[in-house]
Protein backbone atom coordinates (compact mmCIF):
# COMPACT_ATOMS: atom_id res chain seq x y z
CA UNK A 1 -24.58 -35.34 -30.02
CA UNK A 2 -26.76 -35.81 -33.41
CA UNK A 3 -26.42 -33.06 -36.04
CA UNK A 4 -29.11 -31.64 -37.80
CA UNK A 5 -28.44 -30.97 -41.70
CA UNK A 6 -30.30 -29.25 -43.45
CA UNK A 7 -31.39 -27.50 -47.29
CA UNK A 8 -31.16 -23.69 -45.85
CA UNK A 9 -31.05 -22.16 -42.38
CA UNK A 10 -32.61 -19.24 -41.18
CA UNK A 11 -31.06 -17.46 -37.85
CA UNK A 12 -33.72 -15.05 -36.26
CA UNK A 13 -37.28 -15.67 -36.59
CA UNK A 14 -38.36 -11.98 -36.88
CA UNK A 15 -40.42 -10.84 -39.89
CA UNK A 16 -37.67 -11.63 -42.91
CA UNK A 17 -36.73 -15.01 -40.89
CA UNK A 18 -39.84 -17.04 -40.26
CA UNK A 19 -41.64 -15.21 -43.71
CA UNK A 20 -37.78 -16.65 -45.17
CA UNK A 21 -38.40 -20.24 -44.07
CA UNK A 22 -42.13 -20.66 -44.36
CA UNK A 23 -41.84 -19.63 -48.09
CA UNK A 24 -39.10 -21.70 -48.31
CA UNK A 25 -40.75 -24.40 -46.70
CA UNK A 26 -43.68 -24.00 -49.01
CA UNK A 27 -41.42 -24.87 -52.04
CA UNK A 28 -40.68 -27.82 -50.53
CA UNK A 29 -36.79 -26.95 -49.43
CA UNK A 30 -35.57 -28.68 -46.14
CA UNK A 31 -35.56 -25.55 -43.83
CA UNK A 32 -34.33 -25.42 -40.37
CA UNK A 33 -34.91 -22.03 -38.04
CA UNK A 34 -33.67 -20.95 -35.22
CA UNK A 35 -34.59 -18.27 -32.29
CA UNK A 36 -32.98 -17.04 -29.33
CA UNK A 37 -36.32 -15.33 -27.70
CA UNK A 38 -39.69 -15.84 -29.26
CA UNK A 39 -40.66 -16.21 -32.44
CA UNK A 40 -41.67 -12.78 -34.14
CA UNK A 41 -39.10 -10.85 -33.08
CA UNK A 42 -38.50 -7.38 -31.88
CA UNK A 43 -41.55 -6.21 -34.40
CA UNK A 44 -44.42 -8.45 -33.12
CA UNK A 45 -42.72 -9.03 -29.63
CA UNK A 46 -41.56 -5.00 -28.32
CA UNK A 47 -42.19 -3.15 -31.61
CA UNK A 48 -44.39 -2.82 -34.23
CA UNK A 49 -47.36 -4.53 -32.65
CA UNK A 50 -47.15 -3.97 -29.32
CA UNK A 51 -46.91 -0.21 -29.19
CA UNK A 52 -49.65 0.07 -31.99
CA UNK A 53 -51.61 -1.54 -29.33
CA UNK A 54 -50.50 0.85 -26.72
CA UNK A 55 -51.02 3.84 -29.09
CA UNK A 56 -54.83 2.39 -29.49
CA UNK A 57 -55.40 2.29 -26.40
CA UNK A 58 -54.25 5.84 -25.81
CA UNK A 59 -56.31 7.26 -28.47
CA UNK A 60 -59.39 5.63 -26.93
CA UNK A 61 -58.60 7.12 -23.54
CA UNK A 62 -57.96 10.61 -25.03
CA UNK A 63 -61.18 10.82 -26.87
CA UNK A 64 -63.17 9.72 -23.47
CA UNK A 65 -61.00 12.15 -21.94
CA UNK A 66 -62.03 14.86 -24.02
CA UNK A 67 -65.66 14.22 -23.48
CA UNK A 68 -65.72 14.09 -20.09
CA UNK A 69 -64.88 17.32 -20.35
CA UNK A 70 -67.69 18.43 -22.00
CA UNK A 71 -66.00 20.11 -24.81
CA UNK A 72 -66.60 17.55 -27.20
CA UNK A 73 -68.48 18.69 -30.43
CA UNK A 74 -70.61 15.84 -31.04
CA UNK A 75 -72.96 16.34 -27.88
CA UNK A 76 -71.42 13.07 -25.99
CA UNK A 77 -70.60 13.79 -22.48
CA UNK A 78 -69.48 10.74 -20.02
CA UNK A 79 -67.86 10.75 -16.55
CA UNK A 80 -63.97 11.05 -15.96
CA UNK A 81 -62.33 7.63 -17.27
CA UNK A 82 -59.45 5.64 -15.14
CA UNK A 83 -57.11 4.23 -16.98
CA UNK A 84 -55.50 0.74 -15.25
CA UNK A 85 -52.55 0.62 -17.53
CA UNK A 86 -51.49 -2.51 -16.02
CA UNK A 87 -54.94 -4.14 -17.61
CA UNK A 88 -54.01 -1.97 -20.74
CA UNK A 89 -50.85 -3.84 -20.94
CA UNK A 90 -51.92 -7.14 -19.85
CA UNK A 91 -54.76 -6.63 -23.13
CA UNK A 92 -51.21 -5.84 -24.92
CA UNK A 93 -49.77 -8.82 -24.40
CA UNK A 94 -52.45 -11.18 -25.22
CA UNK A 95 -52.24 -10.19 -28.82
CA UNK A 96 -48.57 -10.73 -29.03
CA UNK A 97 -49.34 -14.19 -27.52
CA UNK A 98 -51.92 -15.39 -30.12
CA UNK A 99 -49.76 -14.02 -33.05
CA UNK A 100 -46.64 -15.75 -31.55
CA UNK A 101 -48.50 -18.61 -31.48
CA UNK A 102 -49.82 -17.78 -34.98
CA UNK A 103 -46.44 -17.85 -36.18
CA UNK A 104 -44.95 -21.14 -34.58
CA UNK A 105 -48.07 -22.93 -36.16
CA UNK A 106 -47.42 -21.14 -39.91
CA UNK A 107 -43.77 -22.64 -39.53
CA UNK A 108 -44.92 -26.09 -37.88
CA UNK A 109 -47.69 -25.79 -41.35
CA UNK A 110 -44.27 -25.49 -43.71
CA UNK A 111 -42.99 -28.45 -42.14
CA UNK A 112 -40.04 -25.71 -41.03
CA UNK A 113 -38.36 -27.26 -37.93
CA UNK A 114 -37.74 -24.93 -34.99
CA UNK A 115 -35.05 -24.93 -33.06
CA UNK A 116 -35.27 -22.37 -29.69
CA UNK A 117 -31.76 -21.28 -28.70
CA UNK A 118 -28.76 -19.38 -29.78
CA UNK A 119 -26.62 -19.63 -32.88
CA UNK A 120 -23.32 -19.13 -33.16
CA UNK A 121 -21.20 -19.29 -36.37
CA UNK A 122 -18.15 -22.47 -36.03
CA UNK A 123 -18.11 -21.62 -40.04
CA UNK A 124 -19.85 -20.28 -42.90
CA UNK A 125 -22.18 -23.69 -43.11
CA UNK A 126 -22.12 -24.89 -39.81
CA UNK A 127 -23.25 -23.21 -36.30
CA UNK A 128 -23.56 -24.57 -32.78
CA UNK A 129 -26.95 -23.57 -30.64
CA UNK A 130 -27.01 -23.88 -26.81
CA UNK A 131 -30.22 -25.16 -26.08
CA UNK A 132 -32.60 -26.11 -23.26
CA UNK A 133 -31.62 -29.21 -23.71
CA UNK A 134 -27.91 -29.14 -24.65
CA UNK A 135 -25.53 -27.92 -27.58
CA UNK A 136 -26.80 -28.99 -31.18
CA UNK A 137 -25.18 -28.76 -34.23
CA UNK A 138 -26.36 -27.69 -37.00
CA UNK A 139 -24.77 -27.78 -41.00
CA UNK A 140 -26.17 -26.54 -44.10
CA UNK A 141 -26.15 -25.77 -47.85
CA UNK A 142 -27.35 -21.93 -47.10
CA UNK A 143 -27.73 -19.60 -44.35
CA UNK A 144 -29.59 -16.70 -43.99
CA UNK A 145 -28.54 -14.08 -41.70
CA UNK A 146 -31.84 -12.49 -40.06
CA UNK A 147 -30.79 -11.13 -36.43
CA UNK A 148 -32.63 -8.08 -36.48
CA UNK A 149 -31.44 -4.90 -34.88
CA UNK A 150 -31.84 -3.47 -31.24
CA UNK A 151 -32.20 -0.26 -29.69
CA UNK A 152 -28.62 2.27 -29.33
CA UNK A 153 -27.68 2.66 -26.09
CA UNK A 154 -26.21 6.11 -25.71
CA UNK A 155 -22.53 5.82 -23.30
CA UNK A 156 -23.73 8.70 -20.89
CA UNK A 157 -27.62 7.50 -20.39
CA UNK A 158 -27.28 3.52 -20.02
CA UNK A 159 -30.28 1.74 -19.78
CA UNK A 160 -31.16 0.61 -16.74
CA UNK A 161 -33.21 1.96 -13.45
CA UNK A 162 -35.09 5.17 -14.79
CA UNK A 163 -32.86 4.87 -18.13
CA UNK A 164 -35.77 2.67 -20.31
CA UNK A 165 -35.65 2.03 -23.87
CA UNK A 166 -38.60 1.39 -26.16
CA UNK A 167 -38.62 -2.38 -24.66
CA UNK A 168 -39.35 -1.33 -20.90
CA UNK A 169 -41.91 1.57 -22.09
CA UNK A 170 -43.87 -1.04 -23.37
CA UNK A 171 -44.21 -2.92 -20.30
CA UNK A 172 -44.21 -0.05 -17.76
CA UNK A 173 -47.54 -0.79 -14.70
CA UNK A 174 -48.37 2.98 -14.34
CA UNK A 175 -48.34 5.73 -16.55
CA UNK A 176 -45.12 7.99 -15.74
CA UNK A 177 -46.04 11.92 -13.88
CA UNK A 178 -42.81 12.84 -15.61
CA UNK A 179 -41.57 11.53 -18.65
CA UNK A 180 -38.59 12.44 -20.72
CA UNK A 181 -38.18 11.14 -24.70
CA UNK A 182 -34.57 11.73 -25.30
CA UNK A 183 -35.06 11.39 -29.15
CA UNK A 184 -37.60 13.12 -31.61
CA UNK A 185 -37.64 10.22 -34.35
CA UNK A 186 -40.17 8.26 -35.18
CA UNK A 187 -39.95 5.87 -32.00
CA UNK A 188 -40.10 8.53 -29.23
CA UNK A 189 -42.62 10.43 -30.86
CA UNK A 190 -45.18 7.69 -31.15
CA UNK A 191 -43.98 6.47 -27.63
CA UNK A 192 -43.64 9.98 -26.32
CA UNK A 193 -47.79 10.94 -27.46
CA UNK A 194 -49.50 7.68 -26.25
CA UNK A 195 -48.04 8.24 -22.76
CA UNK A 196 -48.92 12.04 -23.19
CA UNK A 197 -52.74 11.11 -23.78
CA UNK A 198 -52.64 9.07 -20.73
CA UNK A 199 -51.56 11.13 -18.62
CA UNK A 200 -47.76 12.16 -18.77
CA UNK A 201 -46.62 15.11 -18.52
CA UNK A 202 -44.10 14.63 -21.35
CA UNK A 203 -41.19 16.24 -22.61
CA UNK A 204 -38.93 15.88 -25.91
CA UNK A 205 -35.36 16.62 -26.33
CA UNK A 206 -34.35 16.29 -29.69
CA UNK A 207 -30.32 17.25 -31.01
CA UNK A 208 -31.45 18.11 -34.68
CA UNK A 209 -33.46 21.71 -35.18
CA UNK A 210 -36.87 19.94 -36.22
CA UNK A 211 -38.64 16.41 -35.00
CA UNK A 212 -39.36 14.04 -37.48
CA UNK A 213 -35.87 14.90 -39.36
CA UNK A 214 -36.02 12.58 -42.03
CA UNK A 215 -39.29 14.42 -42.98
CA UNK A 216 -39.89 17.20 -44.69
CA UNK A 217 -41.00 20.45 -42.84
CA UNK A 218 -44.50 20.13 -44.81
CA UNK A 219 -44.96 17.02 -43.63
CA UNK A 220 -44.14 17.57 -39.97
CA UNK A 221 -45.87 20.66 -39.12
CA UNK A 222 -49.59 18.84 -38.56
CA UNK A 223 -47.53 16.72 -36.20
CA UNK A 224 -45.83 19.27 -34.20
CA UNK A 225 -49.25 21.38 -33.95
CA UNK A 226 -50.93 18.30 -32.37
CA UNK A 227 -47.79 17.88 -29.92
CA UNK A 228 -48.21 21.14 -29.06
CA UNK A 229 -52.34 20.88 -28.05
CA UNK A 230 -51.45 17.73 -26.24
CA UNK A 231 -49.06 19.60 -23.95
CA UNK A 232 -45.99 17.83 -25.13
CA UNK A 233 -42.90 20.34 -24.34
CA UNK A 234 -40.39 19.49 -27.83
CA UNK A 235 -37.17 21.15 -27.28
CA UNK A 236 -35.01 21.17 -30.92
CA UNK A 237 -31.31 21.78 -31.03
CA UNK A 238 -31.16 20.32 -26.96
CA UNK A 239 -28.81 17.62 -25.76
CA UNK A 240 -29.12 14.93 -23.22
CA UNK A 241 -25.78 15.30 -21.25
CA UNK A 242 -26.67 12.65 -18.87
CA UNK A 243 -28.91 12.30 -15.12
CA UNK A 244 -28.50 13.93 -12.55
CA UNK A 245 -26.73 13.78 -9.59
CA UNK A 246 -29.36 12.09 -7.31
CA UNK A 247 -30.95 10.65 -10.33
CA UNK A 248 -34.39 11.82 -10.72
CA UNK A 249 -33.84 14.08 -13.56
CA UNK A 250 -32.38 14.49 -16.90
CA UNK A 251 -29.19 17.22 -18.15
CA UNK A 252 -29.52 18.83 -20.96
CA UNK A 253 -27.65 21.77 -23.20
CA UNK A 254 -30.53 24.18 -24.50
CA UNK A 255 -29.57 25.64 -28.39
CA UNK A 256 -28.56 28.23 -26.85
CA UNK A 257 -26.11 26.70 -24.81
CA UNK A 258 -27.47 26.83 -21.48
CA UNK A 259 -28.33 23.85 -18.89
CA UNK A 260 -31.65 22.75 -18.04
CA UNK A 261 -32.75 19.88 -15.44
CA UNK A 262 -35.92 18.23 -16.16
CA UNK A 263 -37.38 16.35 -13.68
CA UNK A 264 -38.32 12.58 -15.09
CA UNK A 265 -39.41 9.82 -13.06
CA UNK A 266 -38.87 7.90 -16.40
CA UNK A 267 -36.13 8.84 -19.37
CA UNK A 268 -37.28 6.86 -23.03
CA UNK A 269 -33.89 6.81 -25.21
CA UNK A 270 -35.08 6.42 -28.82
CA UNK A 271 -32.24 7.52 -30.56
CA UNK A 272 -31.98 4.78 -33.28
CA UNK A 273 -31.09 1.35 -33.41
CA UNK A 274 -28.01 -0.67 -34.60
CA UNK A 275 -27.67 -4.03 -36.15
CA UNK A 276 -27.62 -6.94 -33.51
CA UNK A 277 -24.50 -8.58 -35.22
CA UNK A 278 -22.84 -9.04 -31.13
CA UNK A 279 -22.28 -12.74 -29.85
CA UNK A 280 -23.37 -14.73 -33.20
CA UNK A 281 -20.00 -15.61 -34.40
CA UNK A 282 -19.83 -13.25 -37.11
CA UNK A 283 -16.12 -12.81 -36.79
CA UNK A 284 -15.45 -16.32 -37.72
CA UNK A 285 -17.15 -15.17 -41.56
CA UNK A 286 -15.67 -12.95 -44.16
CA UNK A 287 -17.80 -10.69 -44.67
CA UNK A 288 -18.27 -7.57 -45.77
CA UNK A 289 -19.90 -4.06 -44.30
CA UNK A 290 -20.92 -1.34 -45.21
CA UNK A 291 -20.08 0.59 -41.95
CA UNK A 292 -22.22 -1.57 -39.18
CA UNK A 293 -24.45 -3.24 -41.57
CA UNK A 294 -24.06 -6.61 -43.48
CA UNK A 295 -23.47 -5.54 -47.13
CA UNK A 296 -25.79 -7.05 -49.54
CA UNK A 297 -26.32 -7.11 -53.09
CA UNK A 298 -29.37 -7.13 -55.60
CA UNK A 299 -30.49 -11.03 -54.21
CA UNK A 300 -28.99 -10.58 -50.60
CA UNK A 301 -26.69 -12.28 -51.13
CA UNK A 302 -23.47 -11.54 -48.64
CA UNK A 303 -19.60 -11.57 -49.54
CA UNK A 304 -19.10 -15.48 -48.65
CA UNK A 305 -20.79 -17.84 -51.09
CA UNK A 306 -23.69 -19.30 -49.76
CA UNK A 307 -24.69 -17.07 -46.69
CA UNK A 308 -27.75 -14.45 -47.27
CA UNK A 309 -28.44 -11.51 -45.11
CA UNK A 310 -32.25 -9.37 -44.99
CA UNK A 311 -33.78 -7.23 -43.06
CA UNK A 312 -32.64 -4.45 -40.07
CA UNK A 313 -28.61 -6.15 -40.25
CA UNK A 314 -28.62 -5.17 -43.48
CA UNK A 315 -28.86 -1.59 -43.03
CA UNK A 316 -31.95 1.19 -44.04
CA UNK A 317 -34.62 1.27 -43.97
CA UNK A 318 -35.27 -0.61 -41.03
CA UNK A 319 -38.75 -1.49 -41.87
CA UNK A 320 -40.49 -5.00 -41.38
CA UNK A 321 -42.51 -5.03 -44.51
CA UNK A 322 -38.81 -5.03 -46.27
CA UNK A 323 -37.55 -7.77 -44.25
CA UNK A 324 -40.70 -9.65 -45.32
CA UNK A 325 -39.99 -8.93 -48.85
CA UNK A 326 -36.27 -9.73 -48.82
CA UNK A 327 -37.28 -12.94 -47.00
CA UNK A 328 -39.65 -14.13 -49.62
CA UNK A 329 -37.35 -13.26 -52.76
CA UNK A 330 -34.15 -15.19 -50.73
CA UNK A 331 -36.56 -18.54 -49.87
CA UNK A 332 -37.71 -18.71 -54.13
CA UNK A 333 -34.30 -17.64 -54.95
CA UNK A 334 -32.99 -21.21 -52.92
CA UNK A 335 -35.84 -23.37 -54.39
CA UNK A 336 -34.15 -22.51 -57.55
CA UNK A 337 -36.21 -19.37 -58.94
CA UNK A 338 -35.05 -16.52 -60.73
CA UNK A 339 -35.31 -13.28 -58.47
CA UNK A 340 -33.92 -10.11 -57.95
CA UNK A 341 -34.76 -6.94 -56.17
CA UNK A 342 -36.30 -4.55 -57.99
CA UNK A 343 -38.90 -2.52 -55.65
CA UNK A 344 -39.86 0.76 -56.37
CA UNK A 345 -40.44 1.92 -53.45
CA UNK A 346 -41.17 0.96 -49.12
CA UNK A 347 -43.81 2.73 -48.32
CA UNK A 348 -43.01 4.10 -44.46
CA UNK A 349 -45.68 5.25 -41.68
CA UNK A 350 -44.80 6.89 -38.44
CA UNK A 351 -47.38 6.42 -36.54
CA UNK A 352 -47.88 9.64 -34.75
CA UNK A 353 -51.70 11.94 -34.27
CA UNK A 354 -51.84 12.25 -36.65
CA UNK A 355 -49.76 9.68 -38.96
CA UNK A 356 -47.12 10.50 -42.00
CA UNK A 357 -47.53 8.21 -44.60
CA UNK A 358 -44.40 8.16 -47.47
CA UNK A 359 -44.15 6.50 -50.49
CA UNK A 360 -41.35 6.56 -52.89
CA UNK A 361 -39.53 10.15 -53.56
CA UNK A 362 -40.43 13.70 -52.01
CA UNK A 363 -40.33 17.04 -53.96
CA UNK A 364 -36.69 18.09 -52.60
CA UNK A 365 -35.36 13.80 -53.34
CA UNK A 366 -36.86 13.68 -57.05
CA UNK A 367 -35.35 16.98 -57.92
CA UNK A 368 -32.19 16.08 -56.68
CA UNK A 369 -32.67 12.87 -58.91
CA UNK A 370 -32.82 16.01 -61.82
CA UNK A 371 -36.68 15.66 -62.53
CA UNK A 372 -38.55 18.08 -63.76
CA UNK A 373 -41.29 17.93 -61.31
CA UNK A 374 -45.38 18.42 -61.05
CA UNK A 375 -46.72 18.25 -56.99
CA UNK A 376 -50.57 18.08 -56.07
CA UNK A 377 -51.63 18.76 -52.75
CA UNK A 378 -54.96 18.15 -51.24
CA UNK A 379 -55.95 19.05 -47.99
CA UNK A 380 -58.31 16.77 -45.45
CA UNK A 381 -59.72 20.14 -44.36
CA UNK A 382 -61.40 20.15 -47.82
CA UNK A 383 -62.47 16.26 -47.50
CA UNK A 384 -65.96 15.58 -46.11
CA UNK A 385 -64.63 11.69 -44.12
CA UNK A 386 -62.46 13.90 -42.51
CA UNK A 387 -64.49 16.40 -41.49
CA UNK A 388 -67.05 13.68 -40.03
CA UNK A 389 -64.08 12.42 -38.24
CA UNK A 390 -63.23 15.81 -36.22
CA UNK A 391 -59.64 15.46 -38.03
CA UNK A 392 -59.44 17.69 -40.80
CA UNK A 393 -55.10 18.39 -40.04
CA UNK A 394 -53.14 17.23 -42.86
CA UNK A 395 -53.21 16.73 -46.34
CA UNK A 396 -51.92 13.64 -49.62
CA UNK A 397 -49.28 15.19 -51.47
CA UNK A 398 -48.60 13.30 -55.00
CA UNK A 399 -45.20 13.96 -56.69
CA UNK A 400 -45.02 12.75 -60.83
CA UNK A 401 -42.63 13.77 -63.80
CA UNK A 402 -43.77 17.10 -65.69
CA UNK A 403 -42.76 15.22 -69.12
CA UNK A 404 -44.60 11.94 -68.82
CA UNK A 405 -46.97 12.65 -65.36
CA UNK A 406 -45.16 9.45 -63.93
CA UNK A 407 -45.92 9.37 -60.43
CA UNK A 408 -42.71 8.99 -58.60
CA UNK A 409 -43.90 9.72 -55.14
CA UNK A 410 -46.82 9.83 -52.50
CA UNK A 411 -46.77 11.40 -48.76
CA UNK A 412 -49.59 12.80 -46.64
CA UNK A 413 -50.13 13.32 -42.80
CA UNK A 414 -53.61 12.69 -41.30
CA UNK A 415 -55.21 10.54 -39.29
CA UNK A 416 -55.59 7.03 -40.41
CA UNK A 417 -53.49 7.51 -43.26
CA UNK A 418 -51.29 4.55 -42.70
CA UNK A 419 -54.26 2.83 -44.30
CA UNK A 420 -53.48 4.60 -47.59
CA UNK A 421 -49.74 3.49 -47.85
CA UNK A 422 -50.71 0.12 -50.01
CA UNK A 423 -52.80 2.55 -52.58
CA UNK A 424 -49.61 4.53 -52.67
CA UNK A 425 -47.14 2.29 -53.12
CA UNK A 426 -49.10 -0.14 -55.69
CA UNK A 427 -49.53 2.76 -57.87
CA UNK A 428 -45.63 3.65 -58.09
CA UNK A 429 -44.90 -0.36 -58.38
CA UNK A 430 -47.11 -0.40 -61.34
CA UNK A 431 -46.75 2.68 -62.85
CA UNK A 432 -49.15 4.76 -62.55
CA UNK A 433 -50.03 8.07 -63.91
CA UNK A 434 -51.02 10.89 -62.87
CA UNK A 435 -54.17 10.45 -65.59
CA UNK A 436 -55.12 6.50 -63.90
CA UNK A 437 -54.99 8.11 -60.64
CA UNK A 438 -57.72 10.85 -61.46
CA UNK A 439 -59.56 8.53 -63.65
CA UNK A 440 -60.19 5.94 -61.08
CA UNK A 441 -63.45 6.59 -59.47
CA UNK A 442 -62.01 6.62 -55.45
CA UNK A 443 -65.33 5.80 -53.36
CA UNK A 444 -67.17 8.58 -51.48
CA UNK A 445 -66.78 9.52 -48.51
CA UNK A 446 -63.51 8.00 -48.01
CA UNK A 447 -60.09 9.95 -46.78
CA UNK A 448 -58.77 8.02 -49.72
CA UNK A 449 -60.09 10.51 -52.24
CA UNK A 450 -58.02 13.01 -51.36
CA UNK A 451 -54.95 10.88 -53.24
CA UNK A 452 -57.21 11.30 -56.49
CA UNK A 453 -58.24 14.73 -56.13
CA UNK A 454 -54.31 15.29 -55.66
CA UNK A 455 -53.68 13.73 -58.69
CA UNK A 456 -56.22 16.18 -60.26
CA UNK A 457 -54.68 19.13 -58.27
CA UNK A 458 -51.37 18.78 -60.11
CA UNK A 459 -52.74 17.86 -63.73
CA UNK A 460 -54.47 21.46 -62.99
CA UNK A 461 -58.05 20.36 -62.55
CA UNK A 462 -59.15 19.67 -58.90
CA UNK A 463 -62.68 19.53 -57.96
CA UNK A 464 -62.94 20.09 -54.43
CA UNK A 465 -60.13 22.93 -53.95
């Protein structure tokens, strides 16, 4: 059996991995990767990508939906759509194909070689993958530690038969009568609403007494109006307790302490997800955690010399984009450049109708921090795109220091607002003002000038409002 050896090696190819070892292979260091499943992971493969897709394709089936039934505003009247989800699905797939295959070609481009199999840990230098082909060997100067995370599997609700997780909704055939989203995060929401518009009848059982709970109440109450006109039932304060005795429906524990059966021919559990850090050998390496997570320092660096850890196994927030970043800083910081991590702020979307767009600190975090704060809101119901678009909910809320008008934070909920997150975070990263906000002429009509005329709104002075 030949050994590979190797500069640095990279274990997971989700979005910090392969970004990790096709930056690193750009520099020029002798990279090695390695994958269990398929290159991408859960993001491009059952997350991220995928159930944008789905969510797409939701939306567009709504909005035919809506004029078939001749209540549509804009005089456009069409017969009742079908929806073939299986086709829907099928379309799904495709895309994660071609960017799979996107991705294997950017490493092949790096001259990154690819090894398809699982690693496990002999030492901190070494680990042993069982391939297709047999067990190979693999030693190196560095390792970085990118196995992603995967969904929590609650003790009373395994998954498995009507028991899905976000995985299995993403694959379903046909749209669910009855569907029940044990979880009101981010996940199950944006899950919970796409199968909603097609056609679910869709309920939400969430433990905390408000959805969205690492939101603030501003910020959530576009998103629970919408839930409502869609027809999803969101019980707060409920528990799952487990299925029922034949099966075919979900216990729960109302707030007030009574039980409830609700009939579900399907049960999504999206109540969070937990570092994959089972069946990789980690126990044969010292290091250190910070409760489940991989503890880290300001270069990712983990507890044993040599060995780097990014992305979701690392801990919050368990966001691509900041597996991407950590990825790129650890592959310069191997090819011998000086880096350190010194971000701002991750901007954040959930992806719900309509979306919730955050960038750096809230009103209720930056007074905690002790700042003296300044908020502008503007509302979409005041902003001519919007009201072309028949989606006037929601508003950009911009947070900034009363002494110095520093902007220290950026949130709004509307549709499409995701595509504002990069304007929000590049003006934190560099440093904006509240002043440079206002002063920058923001084209017309765009949603985007509601982020300057909330920039005016708090220096006193908005135009529209």
């Amino acid at each position: 059996m030949k050994e590979i050896v190797c500069k640095l090696l990279v274990i997971g190819a989700g979005p910090g991995g392969y970004i990790c070892a096709i930056r690193a292979g750009q520099l020029g260091v002798d990279t090695v990767i390695v994958e269990a499943v398929k290159a991408g992971g859960t993001c491009l493969n059952v997350g991220c990508i995928p159930s944008k897709a789905l969510i797409h394709a939701a939306e567009e089936f709504e909005k035919v939906s809506h004029m078939a039934s001749a209540k549509s505003p804009l005089g456009i009247t069409v017969e009742a759509p079908k929806l073939d989800l299986g086709k829907t699905v099928a379309w799904k797939d495709s895309i994660v194909g071609r960017l799979n295959s996107g991705v294997l070609g950017l490493l092949r481009k790096a001259k990154v070689k690819i090894v398809h199999g699982k690693a496990k840990f002999r030492d901190g230098k070494t680990v042993e993958v069982e391939t297709e082909t047999g067990m190979q060997v693999i030693r190196a100067e560095t390792v970085v530690i990118a196995t992603g995370s995967e969904p929590v599997e609650l003790p009373f609700l395994p998954f498995g038969g009507p028991v899905i997780s976000s995985t299995e909704a993403l694959s379903l055939k046909t749209v669910p009568q009855n569907l029940v989203v044990v979880g009101g995060g981010y996940i199950g929401l944006e899950l919970g609403t796409a199968f909603a518009k097609m056609g679910s009848e869709v309920t939400v059982v969430e433990a905390m007494q408000q959805i969205l709970p690492q939101y603030d109440a501003e910020l959530v109450r576009p998103v629970a109006k919408r839930l409502g006109e869609l027809g999803i039932r969101v019980l707060t304060g409920a528990k799952a307790k487990g299925l029922s005795e034949e099966g075919l429906a979900l216990m729960i524990e109302t707030d007030e302490g009574e039980e409830q059966r609700l009939p579900a021919d399907e049960i999504l559990v999206t109540v969070g997800r937990k570092p994959r850090t089972e069946g990789w050998g980690l126990d044969e390496l010292d290091l250190d955690r910070t409760g489940k997570f991989l503890r880290i320092d300001e270069r990712c660096r983990t507890s044993m010399r040599g060995v780097y850890a990014i992305g979701d196994i690392t801990g919050e927030p368990m966001l691509a984009h900041r597996a991407m970043a950590q990825g790129e800083m650890v592959a310069e910081i191997v090819a011998g450049k000086k880096r350190t991590w010194d971000k701002r702020c991750i901007p954040a979307v959930c992806f719900t109708d309509p979306e919730i767009v955050t960038a750096g600190l809230s009103p209720d975090e930056a007074r905690a921090q002790g700042y003296e704060i300044r908020v502008g809101i503007f509302p979409f119901s005041a902003n001519g795109r919007a009201m072309t678009m028949l989606s006037e909910d929601g508003f950009v809320r911009i947070v900034a220091r009363t002494d110095t008008n520093l902007v220290l934070g950026v949130q709004a909920v509307g549709a499409g607002v995701s595509e504002l997150s990069s304007a929000f975070a590049l003006a934190i990263e560099m440093g904006a003002r509240l002043e440079d906000i206002a002063a920058t002429i923001h084209a017309h009509p765009t949603r985007g000038e509601g982020f300057q005329e909330a920039a005016l709104k708090a220096l006193g002075h908005a135009l529209h409002i």
